[in-house]
Protein backbone atom coordinates (compact mmCIF):
# COMPACT_ATOMS: atom_id res chain seq x y z
CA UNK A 1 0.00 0.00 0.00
CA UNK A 2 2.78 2.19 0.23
CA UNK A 3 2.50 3.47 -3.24
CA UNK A 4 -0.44 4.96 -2.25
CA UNK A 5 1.27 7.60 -0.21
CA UNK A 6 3.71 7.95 -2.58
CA UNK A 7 1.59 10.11 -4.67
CA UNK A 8 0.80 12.37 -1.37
CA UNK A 9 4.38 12.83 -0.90
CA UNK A 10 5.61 13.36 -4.10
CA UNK A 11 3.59 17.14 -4.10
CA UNK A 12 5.03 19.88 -3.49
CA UNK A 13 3.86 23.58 -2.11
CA UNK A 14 3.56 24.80 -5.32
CA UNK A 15 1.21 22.19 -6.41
CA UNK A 16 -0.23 22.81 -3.32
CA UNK A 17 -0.60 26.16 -4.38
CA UNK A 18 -2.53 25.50 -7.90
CA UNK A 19 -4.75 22.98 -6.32
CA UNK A 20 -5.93 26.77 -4.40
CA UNK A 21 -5.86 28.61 -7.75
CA UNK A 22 -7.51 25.61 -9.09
CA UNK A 23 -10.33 25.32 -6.62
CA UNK A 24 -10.88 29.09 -6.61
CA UNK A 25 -11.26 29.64 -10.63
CA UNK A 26 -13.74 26.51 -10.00
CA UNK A 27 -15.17 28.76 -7.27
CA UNK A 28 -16.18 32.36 -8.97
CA UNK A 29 -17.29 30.32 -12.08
CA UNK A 30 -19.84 28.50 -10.39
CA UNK A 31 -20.59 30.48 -7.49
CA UNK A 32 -20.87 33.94 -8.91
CA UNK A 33 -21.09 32.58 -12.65
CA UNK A 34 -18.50 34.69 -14.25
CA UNK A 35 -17.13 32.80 -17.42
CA UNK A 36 -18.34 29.42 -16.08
CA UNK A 37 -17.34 27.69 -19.78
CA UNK A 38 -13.79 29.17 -19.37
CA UNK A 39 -12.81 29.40 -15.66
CA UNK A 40 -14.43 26.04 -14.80
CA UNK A 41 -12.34 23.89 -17.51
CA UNK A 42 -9.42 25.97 -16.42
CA UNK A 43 -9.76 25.54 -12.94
CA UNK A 44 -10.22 21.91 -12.89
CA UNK A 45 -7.00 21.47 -15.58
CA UNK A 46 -4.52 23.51 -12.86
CA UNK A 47 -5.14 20.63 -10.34
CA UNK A 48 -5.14 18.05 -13.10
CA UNK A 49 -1.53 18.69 -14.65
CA UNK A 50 -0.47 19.17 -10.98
CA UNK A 51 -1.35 16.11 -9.80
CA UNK A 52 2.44 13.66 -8.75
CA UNK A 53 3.07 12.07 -12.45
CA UNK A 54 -0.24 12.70 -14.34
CA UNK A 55 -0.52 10.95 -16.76
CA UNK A 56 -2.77 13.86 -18.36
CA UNK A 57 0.94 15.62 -19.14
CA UNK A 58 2.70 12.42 -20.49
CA UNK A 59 2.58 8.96 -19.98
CA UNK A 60 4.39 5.85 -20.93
CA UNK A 61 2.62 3.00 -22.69
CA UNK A 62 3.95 -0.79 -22.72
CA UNK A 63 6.19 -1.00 -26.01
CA UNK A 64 5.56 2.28 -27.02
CA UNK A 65 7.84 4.43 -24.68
CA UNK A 66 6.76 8.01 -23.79
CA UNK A 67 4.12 9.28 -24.93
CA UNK A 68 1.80 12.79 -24.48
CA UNK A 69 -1.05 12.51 -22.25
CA UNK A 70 -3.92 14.37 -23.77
CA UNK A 71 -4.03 17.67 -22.39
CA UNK A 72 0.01 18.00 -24.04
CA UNK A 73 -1.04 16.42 -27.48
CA UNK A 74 -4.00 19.12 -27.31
CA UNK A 75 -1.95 21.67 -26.50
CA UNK A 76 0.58 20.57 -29.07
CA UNK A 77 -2.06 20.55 -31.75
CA UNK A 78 -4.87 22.89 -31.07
CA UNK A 79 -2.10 25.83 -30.02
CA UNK A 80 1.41 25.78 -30.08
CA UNK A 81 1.46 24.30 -33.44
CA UNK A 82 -1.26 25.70 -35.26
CA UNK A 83 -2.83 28.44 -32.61
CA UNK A 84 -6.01 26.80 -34.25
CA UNK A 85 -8.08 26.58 -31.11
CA UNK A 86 -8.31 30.36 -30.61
CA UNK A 87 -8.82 31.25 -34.38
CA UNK A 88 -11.55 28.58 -34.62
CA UNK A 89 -13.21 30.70 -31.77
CA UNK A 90 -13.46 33.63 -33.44
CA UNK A 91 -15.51 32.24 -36.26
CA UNK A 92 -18.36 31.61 -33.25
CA UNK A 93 -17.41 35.13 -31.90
CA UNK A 94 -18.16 36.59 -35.49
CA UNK A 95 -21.09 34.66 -35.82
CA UNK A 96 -22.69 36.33 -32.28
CA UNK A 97 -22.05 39.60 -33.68
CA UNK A 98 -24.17 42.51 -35.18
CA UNK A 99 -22.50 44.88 -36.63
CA UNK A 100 -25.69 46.81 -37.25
CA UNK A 101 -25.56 49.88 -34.72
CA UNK A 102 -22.01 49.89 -35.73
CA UNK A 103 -22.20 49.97 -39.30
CA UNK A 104 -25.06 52.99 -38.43
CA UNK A 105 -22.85 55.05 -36.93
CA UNK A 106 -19.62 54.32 -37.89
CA UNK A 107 -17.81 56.93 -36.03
CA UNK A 108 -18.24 54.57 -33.17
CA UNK A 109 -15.00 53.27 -34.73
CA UNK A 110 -12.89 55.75 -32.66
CA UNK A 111 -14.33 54.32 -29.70
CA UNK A 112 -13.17 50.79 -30.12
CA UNK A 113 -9.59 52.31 -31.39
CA UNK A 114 -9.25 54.40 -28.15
CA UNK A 115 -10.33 51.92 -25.69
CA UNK A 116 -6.94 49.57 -26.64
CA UNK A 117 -5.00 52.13 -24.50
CA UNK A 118 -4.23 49.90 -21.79
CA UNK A 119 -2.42 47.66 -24.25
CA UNK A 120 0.34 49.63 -25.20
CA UNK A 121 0.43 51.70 -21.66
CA UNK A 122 0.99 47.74 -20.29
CA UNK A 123 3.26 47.19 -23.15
CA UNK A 124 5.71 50.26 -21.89
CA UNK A 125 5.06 49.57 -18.12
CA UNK A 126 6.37 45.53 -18.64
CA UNK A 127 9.07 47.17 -20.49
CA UNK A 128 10.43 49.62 -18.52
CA UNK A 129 10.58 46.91 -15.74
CA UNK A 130 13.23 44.95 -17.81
CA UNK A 131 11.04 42.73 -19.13
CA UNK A 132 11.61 41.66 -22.89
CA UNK A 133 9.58 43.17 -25.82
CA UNK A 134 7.68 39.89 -26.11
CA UNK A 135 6.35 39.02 -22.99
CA UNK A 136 6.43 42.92 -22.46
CA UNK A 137 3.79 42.59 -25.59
CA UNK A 138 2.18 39.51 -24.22
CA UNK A 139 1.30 40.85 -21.08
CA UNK A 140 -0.07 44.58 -22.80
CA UNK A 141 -2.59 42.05 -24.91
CA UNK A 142 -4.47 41.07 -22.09
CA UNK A 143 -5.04 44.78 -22.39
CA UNK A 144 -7.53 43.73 -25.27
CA UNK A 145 -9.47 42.23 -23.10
CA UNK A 146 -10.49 39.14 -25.62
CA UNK A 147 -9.07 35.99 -24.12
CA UNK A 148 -8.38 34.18 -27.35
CA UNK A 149 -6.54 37.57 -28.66
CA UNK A 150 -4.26 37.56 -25.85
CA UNK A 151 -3.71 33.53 -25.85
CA UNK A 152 -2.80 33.72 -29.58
CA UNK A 153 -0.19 36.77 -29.39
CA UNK A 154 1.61 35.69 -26.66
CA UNK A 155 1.73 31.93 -28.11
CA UNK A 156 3.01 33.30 -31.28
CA UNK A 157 5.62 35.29 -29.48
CA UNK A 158 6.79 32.70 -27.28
CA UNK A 159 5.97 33.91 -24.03
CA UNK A 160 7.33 32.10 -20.88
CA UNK A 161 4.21 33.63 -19.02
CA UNK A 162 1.44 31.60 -21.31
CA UNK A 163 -0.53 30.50 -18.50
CA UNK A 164 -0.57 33.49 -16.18
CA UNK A 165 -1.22 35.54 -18.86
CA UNK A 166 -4.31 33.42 -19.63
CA UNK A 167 -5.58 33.58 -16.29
CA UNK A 168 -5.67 37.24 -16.12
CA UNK A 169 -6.92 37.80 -19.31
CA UNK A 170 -10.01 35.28 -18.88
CA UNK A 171 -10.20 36.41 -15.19
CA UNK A 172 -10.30 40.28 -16.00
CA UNK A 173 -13.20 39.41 -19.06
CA UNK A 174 -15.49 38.04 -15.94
CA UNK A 175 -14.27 40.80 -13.60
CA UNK A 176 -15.70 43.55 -16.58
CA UNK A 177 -18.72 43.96 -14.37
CA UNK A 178 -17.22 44.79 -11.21
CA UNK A 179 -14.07 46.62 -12.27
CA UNK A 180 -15.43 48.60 -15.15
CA UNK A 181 -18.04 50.74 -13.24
CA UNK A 182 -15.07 51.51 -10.52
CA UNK A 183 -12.78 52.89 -13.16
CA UNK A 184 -15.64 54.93 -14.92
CA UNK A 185 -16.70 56.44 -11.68
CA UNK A 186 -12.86 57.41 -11.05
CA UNK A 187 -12.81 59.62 -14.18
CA UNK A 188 -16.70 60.98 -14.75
CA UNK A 189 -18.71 62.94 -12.99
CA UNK A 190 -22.73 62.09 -11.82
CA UNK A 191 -23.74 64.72 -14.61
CA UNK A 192 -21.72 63.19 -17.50
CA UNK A 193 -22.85 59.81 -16.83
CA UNK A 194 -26.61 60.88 -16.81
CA UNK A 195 -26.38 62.42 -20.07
CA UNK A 196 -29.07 60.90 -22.72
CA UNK A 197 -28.18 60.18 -25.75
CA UNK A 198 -30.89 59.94 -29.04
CA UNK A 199 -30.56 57.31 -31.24
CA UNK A 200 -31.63 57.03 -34.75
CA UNK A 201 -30.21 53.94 -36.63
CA UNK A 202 -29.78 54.43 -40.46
CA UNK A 203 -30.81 51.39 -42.48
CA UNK A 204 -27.98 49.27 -43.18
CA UNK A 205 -29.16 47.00 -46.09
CA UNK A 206 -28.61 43.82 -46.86
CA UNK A 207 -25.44 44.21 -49.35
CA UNK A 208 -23.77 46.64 -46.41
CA UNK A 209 -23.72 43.67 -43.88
CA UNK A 210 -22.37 41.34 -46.62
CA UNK A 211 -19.40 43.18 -47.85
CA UNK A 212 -18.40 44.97 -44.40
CA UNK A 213 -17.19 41.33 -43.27
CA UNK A 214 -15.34 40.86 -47.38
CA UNK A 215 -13.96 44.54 -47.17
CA UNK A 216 -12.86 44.48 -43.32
CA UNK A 217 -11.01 41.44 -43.99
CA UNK A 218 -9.32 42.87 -46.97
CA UNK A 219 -8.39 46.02 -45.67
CA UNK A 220 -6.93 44.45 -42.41
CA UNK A 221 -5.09 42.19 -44.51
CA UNK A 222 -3.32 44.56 -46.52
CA UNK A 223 -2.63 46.86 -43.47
CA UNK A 224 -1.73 44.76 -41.02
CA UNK A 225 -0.90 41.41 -42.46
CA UNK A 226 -0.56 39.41 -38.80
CA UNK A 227 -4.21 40.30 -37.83
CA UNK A 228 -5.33 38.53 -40.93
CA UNK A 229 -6.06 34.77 -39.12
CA UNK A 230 -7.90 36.85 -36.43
CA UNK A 231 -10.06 39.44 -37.57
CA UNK A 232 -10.78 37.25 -41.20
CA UNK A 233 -11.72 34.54 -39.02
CA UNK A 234 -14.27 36.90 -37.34
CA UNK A 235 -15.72 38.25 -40.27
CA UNK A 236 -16.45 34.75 -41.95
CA UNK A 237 -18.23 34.17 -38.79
CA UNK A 238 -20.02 37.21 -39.36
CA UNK A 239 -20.56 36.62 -43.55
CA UNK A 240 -22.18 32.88 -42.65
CA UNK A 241 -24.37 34.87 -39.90
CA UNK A 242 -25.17 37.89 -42.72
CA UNK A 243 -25.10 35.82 -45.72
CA UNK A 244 -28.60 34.44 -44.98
CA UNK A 245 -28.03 31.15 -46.32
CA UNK A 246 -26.48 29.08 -44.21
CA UNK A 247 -28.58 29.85 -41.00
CA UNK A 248 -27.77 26.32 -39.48
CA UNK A 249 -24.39 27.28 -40.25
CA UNK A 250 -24.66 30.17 -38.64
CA UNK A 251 -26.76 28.71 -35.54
CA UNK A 252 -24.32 25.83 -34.84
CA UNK A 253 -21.22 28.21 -35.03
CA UNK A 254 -22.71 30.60 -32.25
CA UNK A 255 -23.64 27.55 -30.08
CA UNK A 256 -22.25 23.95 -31.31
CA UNK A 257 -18.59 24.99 -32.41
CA UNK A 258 -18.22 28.00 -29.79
CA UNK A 259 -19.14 25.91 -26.74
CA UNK A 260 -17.10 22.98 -27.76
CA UNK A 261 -13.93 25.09 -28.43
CA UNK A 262 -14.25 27.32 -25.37
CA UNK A 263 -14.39 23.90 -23.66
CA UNK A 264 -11.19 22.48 -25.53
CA UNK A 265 -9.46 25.33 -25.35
CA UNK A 266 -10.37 25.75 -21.14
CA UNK A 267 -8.75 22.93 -20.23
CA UNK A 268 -5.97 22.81 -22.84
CA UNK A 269 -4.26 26.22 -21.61
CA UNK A 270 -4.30 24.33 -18.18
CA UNK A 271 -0.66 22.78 -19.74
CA UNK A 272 0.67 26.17 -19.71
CA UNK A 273 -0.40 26.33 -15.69
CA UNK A 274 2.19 23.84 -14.09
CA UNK A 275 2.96 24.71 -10.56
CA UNK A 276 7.31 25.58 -11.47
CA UNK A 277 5.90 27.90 -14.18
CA UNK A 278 2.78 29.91 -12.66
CA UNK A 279 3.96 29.78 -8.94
CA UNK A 280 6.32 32.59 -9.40
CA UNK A 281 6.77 36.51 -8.16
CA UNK A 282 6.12 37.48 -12.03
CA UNK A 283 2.50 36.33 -12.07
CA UNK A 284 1.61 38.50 -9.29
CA UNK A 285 3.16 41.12 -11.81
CA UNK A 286 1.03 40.07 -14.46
CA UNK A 287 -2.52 40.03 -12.74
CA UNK A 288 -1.39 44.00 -11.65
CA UNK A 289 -0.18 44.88 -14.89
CA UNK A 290 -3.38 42.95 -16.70
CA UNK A 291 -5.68 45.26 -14.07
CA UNK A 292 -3.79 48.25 -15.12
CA UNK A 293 -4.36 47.46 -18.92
CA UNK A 294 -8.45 46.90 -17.98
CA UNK A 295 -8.32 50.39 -16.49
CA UNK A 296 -6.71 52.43 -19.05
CA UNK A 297 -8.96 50.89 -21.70
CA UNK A 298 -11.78 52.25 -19.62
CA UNK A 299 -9.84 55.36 -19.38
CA UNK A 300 -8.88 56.04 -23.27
CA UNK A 301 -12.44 55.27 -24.54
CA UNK A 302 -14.29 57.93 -21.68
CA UNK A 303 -11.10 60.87 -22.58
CA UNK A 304 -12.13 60.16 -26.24
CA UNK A 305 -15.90 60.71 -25.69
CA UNK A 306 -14.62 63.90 -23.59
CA UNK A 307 -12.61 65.13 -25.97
CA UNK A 308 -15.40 65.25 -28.75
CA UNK A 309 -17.86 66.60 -26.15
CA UNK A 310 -15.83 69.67 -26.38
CA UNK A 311 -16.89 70.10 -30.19
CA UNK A 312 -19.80 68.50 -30.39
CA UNK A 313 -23.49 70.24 -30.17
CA UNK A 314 -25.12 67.10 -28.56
CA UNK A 315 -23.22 65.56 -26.07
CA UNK A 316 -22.08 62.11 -25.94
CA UNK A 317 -22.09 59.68 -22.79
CA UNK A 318 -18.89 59.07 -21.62
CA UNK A 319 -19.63 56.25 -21.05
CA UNK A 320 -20.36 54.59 -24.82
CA UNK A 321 -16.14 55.07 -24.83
CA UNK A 322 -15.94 53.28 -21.60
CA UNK A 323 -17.95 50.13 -23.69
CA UNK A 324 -14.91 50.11 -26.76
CA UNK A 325 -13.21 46.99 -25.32
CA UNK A 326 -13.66 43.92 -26.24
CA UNK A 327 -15.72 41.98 -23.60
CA UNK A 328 -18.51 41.60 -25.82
CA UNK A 329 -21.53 42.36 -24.43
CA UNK A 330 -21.19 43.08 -20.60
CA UNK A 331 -18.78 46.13 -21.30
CA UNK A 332 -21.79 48.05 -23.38
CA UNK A 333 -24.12 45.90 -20.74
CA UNK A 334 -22.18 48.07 -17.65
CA UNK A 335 -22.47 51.33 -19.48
CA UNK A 336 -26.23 50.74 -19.55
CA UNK A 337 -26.26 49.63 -16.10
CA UNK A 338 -24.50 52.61 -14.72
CA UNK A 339 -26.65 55.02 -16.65
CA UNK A 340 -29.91 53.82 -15.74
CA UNK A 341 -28.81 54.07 -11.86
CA UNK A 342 -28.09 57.95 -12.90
CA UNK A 343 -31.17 58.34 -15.00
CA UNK A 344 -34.02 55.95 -15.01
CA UNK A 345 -35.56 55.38 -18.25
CA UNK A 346 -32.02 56.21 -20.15
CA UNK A 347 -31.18 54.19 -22.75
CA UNK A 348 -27.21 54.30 -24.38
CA UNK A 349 -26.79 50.92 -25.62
CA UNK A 350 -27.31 50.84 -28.75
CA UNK A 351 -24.37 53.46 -29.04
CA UNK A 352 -22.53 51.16 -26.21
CA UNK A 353 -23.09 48.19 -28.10
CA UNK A 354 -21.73 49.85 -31.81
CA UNK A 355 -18.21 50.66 -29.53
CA UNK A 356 -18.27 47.24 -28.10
CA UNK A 357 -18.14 45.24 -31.40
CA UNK A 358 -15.57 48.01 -32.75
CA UNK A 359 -13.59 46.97 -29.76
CA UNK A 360 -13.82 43.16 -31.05
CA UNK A 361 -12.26 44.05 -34.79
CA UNK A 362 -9.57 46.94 -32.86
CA UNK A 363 -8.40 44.42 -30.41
CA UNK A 364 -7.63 41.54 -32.79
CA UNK A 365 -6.01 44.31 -35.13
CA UNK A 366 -3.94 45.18 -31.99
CA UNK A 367 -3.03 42.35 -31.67
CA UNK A 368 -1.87 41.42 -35.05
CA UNK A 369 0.19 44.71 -34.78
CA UNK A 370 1.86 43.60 -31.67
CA UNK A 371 3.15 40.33 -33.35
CA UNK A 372 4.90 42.90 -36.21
CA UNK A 373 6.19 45.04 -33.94
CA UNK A 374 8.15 42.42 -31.92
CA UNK A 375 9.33 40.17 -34.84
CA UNK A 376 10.53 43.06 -36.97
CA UNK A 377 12.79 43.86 -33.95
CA UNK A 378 13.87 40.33 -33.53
């Protein structure tokens, strides 16, 4: 019976540690619901590649030799070799969107552009702490606040901080709700976040919502040739949703495909969450920087909408800036929130909702740009 024990003394306080991080991820996803498909998997994969000689990590099979265990071969295939699992996803994302209000009022644009502040504010911080240009640049793109955006750039760049990055990024998405409204109430005052706001949508036809997804991806492409995986794979999400042809298409990529790659893709970045490689001073670093990030987003959307307030005739909410990041839909969700607690009745999300899905196509764009700035310096 002794090799029962075996196991028991074979971990160490660092396992010890991730079994914690583990059984809290496990906690907040089921307890207070935020990203359940994402924190659960993720939470239950940090105690299972922590367990003594999991076999879930690699294993050795009678005449074989060693072998991957499955969470490694999925890892191995679905990410470091192909990034495939996170691209995949953004064919579901695409598919969830409409880029109707947007497309309306397509100043909105500026929004989703000035809410990726954080990114390159986190990008100079990591820097100008020593750390290299790309895990400086992978820990900026959690700025983005889009998971699979930040998973993919710092995969592609080779960062030694894959899994803590992860965490905060898919941490900080759930978090949107409760550290959003703190960092818009930091910056705006009662009277700007009560302001109303009239909408009147123009008719975006048919054609418009076909070849926005065709021109987007074309135009990304040619600028920015590293976002092309991520933002083209959002817009052919959005062309099967738009096309109006392929509506079972369209329904299984926003529920079939999604769900089963969010799964996958949960518990495969658990490899990158091994006790010697997350149980270190720099994650700590990474969660503050990551928070940092969150809050300057907030922060360069809300001075944007401030800034055009001072030329404008009718005023904007602040607060439609404050919804430009990527956490599609609570970020135009909280701006909604937080105005109806000023003034009852007020309605800003439609505007909220055309600078959250700019945030989607700026974010993947900033991330493609990150990837050229780092390998044209390497």
């Amino acid at each position: 019976m002794s090799f029962i024990w075996e196991g028991f003394a074979a971990v160490t306080w660092q396992q010890l540690v991730m079994y914690l991080v583990g059984a809290a991820l496990i906690y907040v996803a089921i307890k207070k619901e935020y990203e359940p498909a994402l924190l659960l998997p993720m939470g239950f994969g940090a105690i299972l590649v922590n367990l003594p000689g999991s076999n879930a990590l690699n294993q050795t099979l009678e005449g074989v030799g060693e072998v991957n265990g499955i969470i490694q071969w999925l890892y191995d295939v679905g990410i470091e070799a192909s990034e495939a699992l996170p691209i995949l996803l953004f064919i579901g994302i695409g598919a969830m969107i409409d880029f109707g209000p947007l497309l309306s009022k397509p100043i909105l644009f500026l929004f989703g552009a000035a809410a990726q502040l954080g990114i390159f504010i986190a990008l100079l911080i990591s820097t100008a702490m020593g750390y290299d240009l790309p895990d400086a640049a992978s820990m900026g793109i959690i700025g983005a606040a889009d998971g699979p955006t930040a998973l993919l750039v710092s995969q592609v760049l080779d960062s030694q901080f894959i899994g803590a990055i992860a965490v905060a990024a898919y941490s900080y998405m759930a978090l949107v709700p409760i550290v959003q409204p703190m960092a818009i109430k930091l910056i705006t005052t009662k009277k700007e976040r009560a302001i109303t706001m009239k909408y009147e949508a123009a008719s975006v036809s048919k054609t418009t919502r076909i070849l926005f997804p065709i021109l987007t991806t074309i135009i990304v492409g040619m600028v920015a040739p590293s976002s092309a995986s991520l933002v083209g794979f959002l817009m052919f999400g959005n062309l099967i949703r738009e096309c109006g042809v392929l509506q079972t298409l369209s329904e299984t990529a926003q529920t079939g495909l999604t769900n089963l790659i969010t799964l996958l893709l949960g518990i495969t970045i658990s490899f990158s969450m091994k006790a010697e490689d997350f149980v270190r001073a720099d994650t700590l670093f990474i969660m503050g920087i990551g928070l940092a990030a969150f809050v300057f987003d907030t922060f360069g959307g809300i001075l944007l909408a401030k800034f055009m307030n001072l030329f404008v005739k009718e005023k904007l909410n602040p607060m439609i800036g404050a919804a430009g990041i990527s956490a599609f839909p609570m970020a135009s969700r909280v701006a909604q929130k937080l105005a109806q607690e000023e003034t009852p009745g007020t309605i800003i999300i439609m505007h909220a909702a055309g600078a959250n899905v700019a945030g989607q196509i700026a974010s993947a764009i900033a991330g493609g740009l990150l990837i050229q700035l780092v390998t044209s310096r390497m």
